[in-house]
C-alpha atoms as a PDB file:
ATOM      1  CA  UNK A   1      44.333  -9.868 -23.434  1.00  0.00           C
ATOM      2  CA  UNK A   2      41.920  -8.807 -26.499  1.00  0.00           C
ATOM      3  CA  UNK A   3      40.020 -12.256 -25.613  1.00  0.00           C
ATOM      4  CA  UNK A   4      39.951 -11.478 -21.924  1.00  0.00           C
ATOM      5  CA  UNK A   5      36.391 -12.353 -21.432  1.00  0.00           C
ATOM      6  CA  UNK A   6      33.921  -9.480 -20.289  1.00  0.00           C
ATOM      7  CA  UNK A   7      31.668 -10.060 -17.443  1.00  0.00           C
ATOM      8  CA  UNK A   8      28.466 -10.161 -20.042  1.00  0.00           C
ATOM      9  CA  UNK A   9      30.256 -13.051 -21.791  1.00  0.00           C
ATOM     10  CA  UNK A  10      30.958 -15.032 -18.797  1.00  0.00           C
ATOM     11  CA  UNK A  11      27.040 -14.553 -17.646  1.00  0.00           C
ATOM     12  CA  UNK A  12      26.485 -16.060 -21.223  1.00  0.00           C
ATOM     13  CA  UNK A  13      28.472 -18.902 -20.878  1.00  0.00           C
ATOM     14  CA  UNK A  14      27.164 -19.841 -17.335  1.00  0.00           C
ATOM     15  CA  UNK A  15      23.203 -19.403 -18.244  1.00  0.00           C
ATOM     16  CA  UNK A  16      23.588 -21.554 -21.306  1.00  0.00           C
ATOM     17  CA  UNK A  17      25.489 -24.295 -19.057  1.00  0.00           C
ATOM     18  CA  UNK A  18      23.304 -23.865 -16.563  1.00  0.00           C
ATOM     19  CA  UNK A  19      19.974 -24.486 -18.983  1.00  0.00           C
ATOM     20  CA  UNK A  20      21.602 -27.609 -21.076  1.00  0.00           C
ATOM     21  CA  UNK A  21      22.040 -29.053 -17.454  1.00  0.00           C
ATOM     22  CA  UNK A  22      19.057 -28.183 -15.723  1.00  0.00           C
ATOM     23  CA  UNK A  23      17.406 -30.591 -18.907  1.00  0.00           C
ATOM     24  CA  UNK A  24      20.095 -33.420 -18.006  1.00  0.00           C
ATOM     25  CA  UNK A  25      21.771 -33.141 -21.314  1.00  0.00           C
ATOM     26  CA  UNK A  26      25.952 -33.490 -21.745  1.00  0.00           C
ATOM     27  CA  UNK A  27      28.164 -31.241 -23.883  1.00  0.00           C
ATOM     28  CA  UNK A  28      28.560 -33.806 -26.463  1.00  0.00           C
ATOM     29  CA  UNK A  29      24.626 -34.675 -27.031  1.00  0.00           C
ATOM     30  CA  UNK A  30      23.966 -30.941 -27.154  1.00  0.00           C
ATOM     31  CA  UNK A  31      26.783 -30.251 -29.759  1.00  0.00           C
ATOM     32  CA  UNK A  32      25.905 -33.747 -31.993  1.00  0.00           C
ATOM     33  CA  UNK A  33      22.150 -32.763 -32.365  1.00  0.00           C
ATOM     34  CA  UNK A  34      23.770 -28.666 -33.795  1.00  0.00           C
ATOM     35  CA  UNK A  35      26.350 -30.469 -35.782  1.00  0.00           C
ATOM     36  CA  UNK A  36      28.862 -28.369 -33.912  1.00  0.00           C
ATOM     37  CA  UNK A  37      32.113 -29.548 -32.171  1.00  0.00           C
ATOM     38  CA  UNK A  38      31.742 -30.321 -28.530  1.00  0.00           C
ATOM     39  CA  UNK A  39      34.739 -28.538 -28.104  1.00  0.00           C
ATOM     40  CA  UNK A  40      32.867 -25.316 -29.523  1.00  0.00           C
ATOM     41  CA  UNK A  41      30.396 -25.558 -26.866  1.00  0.00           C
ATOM     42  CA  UNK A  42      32.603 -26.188 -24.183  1.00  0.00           C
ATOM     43  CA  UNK A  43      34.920 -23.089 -25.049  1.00  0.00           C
ATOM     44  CA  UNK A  44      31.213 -21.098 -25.369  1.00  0.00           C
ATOM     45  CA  UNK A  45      30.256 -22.469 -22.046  1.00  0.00           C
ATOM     46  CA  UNK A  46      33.119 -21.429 -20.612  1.00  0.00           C
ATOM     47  CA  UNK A  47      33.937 -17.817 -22.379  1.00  0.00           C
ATOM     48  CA  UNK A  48      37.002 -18.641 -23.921  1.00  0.00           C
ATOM     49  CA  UNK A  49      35.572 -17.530 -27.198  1.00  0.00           C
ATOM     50  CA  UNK A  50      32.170 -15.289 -27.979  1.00  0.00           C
ATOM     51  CA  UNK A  51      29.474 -16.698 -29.793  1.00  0.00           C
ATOM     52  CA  UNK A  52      26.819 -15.110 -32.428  1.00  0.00           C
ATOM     53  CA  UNK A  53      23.471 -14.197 -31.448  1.00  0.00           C
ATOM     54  CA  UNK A  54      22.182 -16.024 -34.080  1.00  0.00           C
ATOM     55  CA  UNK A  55      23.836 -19.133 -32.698  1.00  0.00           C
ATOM     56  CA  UNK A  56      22.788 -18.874 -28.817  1.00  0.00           C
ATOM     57  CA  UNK A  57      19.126 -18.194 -30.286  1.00  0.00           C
ATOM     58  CA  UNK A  58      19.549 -21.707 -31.382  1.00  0.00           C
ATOM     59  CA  UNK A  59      20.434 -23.150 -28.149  1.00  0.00           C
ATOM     60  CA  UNK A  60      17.872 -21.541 -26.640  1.00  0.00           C
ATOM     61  CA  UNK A  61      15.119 -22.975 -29.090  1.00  0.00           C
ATOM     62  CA  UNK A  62      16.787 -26.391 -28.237  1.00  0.00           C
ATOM     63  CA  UNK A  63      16.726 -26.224 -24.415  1.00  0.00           C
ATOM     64  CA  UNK A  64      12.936 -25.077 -24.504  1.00  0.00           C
ATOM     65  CA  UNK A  65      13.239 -21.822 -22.934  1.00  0.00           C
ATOM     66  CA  UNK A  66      10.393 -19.820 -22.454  1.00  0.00           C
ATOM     67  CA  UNK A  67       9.765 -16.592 -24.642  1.00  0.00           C
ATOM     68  CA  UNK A  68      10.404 -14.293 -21.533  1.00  0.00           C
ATOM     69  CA  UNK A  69      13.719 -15.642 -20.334  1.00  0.00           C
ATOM     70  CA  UNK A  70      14.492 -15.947 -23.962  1.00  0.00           C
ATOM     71  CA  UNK A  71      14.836 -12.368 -24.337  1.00  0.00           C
ATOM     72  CA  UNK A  72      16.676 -11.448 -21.562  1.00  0.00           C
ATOM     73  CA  UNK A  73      19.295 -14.329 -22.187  1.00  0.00           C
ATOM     74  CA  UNK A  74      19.440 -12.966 -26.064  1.00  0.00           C
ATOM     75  CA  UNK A  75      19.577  -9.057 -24.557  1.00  0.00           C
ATOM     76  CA  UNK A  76      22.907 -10.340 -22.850  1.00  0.00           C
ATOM     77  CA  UNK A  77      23.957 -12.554 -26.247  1.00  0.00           C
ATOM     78  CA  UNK A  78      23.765  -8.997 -28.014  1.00  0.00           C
ATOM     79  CA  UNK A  79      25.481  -7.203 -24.935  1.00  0.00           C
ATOM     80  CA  UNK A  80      28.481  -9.702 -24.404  1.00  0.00           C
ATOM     81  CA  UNK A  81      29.289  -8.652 -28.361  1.00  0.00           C
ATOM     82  CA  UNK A  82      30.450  -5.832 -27.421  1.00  0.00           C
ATOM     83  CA  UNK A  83      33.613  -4.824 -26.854  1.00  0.00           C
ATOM     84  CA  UNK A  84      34.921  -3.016 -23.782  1.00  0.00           C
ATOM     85  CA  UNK A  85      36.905   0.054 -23.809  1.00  0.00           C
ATOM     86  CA  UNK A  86      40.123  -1.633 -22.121  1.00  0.00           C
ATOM     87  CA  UNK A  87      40.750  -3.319 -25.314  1.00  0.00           C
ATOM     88  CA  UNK A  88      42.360  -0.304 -26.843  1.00  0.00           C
ATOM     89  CA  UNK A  89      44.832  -0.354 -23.930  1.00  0.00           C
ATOM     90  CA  UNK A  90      45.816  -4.198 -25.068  1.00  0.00           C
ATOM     91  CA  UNK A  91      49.465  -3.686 -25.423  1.00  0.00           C
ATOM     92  CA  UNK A  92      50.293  -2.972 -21.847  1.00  0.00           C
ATOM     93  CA  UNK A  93      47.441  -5.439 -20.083  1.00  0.00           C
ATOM     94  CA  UNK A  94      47.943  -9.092 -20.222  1.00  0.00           C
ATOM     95  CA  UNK A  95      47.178 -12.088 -18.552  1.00  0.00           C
ATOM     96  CA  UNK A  96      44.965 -11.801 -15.043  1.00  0.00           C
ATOM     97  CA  UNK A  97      45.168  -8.066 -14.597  1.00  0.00           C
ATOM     98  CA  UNK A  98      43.155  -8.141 -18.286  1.00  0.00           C
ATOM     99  CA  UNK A  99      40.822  -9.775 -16.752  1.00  0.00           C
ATOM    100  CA  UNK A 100      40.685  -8.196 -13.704  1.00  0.00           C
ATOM    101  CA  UNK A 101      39.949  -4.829 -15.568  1.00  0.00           C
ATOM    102  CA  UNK A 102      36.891  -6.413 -17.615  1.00  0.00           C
ATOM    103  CA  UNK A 103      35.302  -7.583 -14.672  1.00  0.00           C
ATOM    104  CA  UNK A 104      36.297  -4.482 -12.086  1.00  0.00           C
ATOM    105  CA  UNK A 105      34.419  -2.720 -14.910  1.00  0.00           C
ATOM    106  CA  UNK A 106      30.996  -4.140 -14.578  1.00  0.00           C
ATOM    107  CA  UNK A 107      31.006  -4.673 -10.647  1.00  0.00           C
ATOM    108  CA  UNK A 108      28.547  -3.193  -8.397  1.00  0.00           C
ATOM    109  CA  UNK A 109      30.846  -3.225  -5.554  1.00  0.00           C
ATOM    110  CA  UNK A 110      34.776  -3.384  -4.800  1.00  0.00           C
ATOM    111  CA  UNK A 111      36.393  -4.177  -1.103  1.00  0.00           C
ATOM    112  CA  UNK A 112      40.126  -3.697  -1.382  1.00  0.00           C
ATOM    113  CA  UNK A 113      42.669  -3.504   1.547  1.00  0.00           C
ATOM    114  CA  UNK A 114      45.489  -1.654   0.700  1.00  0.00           C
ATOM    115  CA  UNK A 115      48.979  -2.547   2.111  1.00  0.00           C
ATOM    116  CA  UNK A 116      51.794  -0.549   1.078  1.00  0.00           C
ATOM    117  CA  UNK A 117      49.863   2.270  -1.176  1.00  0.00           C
ATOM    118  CA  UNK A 118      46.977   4.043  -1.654  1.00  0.00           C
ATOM    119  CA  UNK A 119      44.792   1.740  -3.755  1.00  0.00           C
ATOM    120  CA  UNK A 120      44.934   2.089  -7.748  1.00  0.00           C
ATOM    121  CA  UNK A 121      41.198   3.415  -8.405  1.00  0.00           C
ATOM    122  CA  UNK A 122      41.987   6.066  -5.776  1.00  0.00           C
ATOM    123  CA  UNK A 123      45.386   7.425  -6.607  1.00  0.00           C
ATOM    124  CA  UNK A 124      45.990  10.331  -8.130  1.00  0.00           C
ATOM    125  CA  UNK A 125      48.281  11.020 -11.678  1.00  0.00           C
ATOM    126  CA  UNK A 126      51.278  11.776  -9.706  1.00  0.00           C
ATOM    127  CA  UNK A 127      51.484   9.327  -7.249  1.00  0.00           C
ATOM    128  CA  UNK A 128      49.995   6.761  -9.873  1.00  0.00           C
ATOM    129  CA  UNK A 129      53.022   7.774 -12.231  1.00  0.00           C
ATOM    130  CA  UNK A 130      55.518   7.581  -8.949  1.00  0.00           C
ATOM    131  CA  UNK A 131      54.546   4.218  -8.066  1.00  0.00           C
ATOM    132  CA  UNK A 132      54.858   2.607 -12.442  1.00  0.00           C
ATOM    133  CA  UNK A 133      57.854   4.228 -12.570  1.00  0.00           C
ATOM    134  CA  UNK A 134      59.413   3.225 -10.217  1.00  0.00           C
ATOM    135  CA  UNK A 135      58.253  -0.576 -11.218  1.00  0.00           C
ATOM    136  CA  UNK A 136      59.984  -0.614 -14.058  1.00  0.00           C
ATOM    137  CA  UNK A 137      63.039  -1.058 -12.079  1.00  0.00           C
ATOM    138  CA  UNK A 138      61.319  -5.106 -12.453  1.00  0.00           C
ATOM    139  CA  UNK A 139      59.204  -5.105 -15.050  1.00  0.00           C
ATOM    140  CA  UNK A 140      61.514  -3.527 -17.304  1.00  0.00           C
ATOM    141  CA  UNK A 141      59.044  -1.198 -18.667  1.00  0.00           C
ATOM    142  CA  UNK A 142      59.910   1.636 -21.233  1.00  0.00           C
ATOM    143  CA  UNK A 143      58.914   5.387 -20.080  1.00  0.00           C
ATOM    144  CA  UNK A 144      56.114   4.570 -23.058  1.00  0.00           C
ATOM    145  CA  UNK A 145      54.500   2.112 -21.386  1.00  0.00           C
ATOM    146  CA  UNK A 146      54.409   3.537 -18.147  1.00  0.00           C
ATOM    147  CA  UNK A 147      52.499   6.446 -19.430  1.00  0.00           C
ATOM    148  CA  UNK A 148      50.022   3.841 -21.009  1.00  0.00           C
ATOM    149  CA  UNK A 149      49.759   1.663 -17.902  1.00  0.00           C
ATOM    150  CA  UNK A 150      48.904   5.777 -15.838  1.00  0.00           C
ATOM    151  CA  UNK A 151      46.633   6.445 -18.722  1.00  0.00           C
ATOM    152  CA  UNK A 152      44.692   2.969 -18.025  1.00  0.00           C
ATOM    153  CA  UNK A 153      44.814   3.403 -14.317  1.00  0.00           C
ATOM    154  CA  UNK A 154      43.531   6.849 -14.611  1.00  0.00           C
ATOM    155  CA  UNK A 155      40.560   5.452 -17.157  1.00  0.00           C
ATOM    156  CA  UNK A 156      39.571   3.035 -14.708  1.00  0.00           C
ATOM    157  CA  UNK A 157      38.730   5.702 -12.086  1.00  0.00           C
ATOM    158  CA  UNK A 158      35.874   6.582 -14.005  1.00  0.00           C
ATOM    159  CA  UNK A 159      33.921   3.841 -12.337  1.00  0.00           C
ATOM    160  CA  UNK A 160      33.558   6.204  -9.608  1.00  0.00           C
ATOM    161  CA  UNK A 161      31.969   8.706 -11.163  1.00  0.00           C
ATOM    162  CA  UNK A 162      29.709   7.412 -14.037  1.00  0.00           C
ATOM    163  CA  UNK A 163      26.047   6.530 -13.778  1.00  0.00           C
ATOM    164  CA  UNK A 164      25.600   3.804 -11.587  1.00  0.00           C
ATOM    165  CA  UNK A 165      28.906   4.176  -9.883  1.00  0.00           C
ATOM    166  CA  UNK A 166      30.987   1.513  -8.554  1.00  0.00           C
ATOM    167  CA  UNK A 167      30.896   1.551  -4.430  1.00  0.00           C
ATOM    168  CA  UNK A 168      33.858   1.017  -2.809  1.00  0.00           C
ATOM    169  CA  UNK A 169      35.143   0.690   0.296  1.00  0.00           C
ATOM    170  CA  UNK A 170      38.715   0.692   0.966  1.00  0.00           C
ATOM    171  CA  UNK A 171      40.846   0.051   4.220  1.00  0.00           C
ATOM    172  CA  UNK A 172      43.997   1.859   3.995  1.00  0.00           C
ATOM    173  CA  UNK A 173      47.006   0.831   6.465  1.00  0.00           C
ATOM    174  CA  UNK A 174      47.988   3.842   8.163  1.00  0.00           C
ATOM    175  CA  UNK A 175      51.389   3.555   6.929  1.00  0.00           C
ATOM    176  CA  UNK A 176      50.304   3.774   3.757  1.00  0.00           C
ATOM    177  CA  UNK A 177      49.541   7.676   4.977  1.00  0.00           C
ATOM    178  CA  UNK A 178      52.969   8.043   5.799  1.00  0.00           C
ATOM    179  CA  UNK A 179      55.158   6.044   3.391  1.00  0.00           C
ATOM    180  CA  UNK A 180      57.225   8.254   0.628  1.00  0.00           C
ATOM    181  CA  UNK A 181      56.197   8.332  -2.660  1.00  0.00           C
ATOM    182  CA  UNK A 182      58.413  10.404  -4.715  1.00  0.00           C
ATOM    183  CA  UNK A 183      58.570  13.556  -2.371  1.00  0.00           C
ATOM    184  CA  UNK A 184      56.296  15.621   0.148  1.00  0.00           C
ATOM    185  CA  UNK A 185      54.640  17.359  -2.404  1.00  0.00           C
ATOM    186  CA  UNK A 186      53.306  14.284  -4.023  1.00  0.00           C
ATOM    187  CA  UNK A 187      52.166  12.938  -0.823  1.00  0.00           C
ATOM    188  CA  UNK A 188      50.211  16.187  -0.080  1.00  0.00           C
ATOM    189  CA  UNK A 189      48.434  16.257  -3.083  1.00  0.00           C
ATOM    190  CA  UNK A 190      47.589  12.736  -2.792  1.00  0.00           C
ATOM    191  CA  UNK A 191      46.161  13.064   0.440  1.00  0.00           C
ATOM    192  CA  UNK A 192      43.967  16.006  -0.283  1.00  0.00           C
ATOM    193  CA  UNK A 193      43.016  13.930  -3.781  1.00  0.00           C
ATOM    194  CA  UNK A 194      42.061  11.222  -1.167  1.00  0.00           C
ATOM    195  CA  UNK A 195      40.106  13.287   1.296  1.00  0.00           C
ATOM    196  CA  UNK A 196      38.177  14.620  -2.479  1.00  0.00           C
ATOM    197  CA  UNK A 197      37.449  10.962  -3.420  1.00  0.00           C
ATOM    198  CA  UNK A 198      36.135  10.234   0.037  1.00  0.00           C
ATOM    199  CA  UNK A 199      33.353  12.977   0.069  1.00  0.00           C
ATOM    200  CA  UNK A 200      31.916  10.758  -2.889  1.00  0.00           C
ATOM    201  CA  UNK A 201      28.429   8.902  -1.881  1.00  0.00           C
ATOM    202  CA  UNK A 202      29.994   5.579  -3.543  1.00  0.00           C
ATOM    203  CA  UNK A 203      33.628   5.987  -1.857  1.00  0.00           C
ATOM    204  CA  UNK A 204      33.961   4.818   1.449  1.00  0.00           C
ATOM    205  CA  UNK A 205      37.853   5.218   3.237  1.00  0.00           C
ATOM    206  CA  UNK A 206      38.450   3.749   6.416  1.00  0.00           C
ATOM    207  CA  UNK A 207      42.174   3.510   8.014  1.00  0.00           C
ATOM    208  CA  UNK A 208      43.661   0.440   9.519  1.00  0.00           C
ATOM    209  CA  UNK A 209      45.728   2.629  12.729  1.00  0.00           C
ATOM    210  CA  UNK A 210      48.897   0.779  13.576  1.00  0.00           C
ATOM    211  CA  UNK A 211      48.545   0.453  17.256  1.00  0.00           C
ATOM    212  CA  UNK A 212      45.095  -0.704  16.921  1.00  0.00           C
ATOM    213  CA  UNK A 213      44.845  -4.426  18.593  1.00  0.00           C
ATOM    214  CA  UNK A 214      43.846  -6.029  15.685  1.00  0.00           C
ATOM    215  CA  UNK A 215      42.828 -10.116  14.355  1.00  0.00           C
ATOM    216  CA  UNK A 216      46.084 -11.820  13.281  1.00  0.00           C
ATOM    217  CA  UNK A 217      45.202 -10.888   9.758  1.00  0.00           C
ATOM    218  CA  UNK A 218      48.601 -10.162   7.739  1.00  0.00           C
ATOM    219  CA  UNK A 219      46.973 -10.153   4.142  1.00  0.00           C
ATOM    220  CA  UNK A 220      48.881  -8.349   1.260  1.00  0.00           C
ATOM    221  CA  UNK A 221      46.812  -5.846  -0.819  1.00  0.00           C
ATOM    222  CA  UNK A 222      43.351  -7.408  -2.372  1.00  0.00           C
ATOM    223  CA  UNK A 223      40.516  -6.677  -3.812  1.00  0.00           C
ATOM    224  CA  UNK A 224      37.117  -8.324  -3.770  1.00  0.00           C
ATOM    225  CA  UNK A 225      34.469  -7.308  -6.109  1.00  0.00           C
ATOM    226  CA  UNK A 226      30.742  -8.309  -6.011  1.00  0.00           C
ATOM    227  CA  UNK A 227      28.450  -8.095  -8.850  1.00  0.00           C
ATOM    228  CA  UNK A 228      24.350  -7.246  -9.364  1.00  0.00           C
ATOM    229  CA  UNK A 229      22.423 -10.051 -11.020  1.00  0.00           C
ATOM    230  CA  UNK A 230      21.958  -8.970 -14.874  1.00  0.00           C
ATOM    231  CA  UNK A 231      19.804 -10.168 -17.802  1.00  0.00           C
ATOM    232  CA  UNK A 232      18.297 -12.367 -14.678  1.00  0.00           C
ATOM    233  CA  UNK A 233      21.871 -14.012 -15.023  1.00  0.00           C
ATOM    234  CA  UNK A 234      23.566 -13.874 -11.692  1.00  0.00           C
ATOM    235  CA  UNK A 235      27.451 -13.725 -11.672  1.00  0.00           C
ATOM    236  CA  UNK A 236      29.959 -15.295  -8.524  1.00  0.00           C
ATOM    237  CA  UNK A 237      32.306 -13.268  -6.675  1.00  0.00           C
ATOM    238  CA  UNK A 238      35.566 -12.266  -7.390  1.00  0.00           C
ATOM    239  CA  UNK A 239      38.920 -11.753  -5.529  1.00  0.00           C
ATOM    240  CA  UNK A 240      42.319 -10.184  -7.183  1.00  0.00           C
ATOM    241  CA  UNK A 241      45.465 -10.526  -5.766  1.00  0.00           C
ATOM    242  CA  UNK A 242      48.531  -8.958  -7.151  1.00  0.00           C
ATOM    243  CA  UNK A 243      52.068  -9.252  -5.991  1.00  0.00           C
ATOM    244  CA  UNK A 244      55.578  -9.249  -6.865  1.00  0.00           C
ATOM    245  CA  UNK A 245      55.085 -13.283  -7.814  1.00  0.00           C
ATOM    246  CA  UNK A 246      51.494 -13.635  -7.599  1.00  0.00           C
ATOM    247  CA  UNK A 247      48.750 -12.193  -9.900  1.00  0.00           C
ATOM    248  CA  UNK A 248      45.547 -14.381  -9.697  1.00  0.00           C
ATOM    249  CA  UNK A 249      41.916 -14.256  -9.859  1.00  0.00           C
ATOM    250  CA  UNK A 250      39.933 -16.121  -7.245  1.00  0.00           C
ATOM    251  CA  UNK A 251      36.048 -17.396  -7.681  1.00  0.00           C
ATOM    252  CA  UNK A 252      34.990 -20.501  -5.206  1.00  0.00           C
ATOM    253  CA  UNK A 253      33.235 -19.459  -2.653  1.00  0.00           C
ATOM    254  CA  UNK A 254      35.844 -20.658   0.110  1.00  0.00           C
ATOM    255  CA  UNK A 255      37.788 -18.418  -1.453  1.00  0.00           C
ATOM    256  CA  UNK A 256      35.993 -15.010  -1.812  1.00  0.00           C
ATOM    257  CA  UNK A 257      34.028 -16.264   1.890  1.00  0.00           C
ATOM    258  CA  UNK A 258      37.307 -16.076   3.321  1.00  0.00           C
ATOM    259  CA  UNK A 259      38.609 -12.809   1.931  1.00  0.00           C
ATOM    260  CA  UNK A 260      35.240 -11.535   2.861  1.00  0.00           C
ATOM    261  CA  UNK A 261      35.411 -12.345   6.970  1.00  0.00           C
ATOM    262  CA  UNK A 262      39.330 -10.961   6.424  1.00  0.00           C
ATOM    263  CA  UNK A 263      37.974  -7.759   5.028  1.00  0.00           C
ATOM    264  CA  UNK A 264      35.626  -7.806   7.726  1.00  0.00           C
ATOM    265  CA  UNK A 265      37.714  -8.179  10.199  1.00  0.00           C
ATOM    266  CA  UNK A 266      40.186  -5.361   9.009  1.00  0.00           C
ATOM    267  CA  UNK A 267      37.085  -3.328   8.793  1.00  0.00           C
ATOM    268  CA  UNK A 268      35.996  -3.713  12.097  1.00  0.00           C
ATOM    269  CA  UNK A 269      38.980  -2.828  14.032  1.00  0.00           C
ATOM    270  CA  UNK A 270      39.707   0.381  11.564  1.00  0.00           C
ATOM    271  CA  UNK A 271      38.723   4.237  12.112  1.00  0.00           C
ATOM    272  CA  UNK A 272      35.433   5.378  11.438  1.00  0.00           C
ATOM    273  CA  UNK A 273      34.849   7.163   7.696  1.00  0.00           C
ATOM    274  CA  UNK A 274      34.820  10.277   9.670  1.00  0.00           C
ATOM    275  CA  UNK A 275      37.610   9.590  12.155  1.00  0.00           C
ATOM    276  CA  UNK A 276      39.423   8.314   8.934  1.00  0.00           C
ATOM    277  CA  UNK A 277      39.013  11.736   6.952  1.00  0.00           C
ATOM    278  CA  UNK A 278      40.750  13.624  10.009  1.00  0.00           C
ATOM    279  CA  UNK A 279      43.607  11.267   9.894  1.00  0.00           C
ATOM    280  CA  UNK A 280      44.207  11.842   6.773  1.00  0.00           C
ATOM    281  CA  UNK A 281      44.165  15.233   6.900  1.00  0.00           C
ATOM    282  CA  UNK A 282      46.311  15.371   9.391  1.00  0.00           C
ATOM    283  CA  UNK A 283      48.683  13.298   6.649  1.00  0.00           C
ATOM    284  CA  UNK A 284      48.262  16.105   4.453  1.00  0.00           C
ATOM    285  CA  UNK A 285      49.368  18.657   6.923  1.00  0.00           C
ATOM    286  CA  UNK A 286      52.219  16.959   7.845  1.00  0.00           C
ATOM    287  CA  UNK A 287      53.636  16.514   4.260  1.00  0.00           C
ATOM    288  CA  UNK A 288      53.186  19.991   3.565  1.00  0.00           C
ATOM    289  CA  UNK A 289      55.288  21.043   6.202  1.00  0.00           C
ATOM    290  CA  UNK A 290      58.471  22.223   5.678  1.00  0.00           C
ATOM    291  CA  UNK A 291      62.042  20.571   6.758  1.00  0.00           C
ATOM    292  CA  UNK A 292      61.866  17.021   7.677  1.00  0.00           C
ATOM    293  CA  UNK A 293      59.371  15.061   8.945  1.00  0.00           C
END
């Protein structure tokens, strides 16, 4: 996970590709005229490894580029050094969810459909800790790493609140609202954390009802993020899916087109933000009742 590629690096690696093509040159003609590997291009190209400043400055003088576009292409050289803050959490992320987290990071906006549970970035410690727990059941997981998994989950919520905020728009299944997670009291406090989140300007809940006609759409939790164009570098689209066999991330553009019109669809036949915020609401009076439900 430490080499998961950040979202900075991956810009990187698609400008310079984009500039040694746009002046018809290959990999190999590029590389033989630096005295590099091609191989060492290719992995640069493609941001399986980082590359020096000093080093993409040289590329740059190669492939003529002009002193404007020079700078903000070396701005995002010097940027994609840097490391994120997810690499501290290293020993419990691996694989696609790594990432996942480096790129959910530096999105500018996130449509997720959640299926069976309140989505990740808007759950609260208790229910968070509920749902890992209970996980390790399969993934074998000590009681250490589950607190280092919550502490990670709860570290990536700060996307909603920093400057320049993340906006995202969730569609929760209404069972979701009345599913058990560890007991009533849990589910209370999540749905009042919920309602919270939802009064955000960048947070946007709407519920899926279950007797609502809807498109024959049967998806299982996913998230699509979309990203701003930085450094003049633009970046594609990105869809996460995580099950019990399944963790991938998805970037053609049938792909994220077709998660988009989903999400679309699931939008369009779910409660309004307001109509959404009473429902739930009414979720939280329910669980605070007494006896059962």
């Amino acid at each position: 996970m430490a080499a998961a590629p950040t979202v900075r690096r991956r810009r990187l690696g698609i400008e310079l590709r984009r500039l040694r093509e746009g002046l018809g040159h290959t990999v190999e003609e590029i590389a033989d005229r630096l005295d590099w590997s091609p191989s060492k291009l290719s992995r640069i190209e493609n941001a399986r490894i980082g590359v020096r400043v000093s080093d993409v400055r040289l590329l740059l003088k190669l492939y003529r580029v002009g002193e404007g576009h020079q700078g903000e292409v070396l701005a995002l050289a010097q940027a994609a050094t840097e490391q994120g803050w997810w690499a501290g959490y290293r020993d419990v992320l691996s694989g696609e969810f790594g990432t996942y987290v480096a790129l959910e990071d530096e999105a500018r906006t996130a449509l997720t459909f959640g299926t069976y549970a309140v989505p990740g970035l808007l759950q609260n410690r208790q229910y968070a800790h509920r749902i890992l727990d209970s996980g390790r059941i399969i993934a074998v997981s000590t009681p250490r790493q589950v607190e280092r998994r919550l502490d990670l989950r709860m570290r990536r919520q700060d996307v909603l609140r920093r400057e320049n905020p993340l906006t995202l728009s969730a569609v929760i299944d209404e069972s979701v609202l009345l599913r058990t997670v560890g007991d009533r009291d849990i589910m209370r406090g999540q749905m009042l954390d919920l309602i919270e989140l939802a009064e955000l300007p960048n947070v946007h809940v709407h519920v899926l009802p279950m007797d609502v006609d809807r498109e024959p759409i049967f998806a299982d939790t996913f998230t699509l993020l979309e990203f701003a164009p930085a450094y003049d570098v633009t970046f594609p689209d990105a869809v996460y899916l995580d099950n019990l066999l399944t963790m991938a991330i998805l970037q053609s553009d049938d792909a994220t087109h077709m998660y988009r019109l989903c999400w679309d669809a699931l939008r369009s036949v779910s409660l309004s933000a307001d109509d959404s915020l009473r429902r739930i609401s009414q979720a939280a009076e329910e669980w605070g009742r007494a006896g059962p439900r």
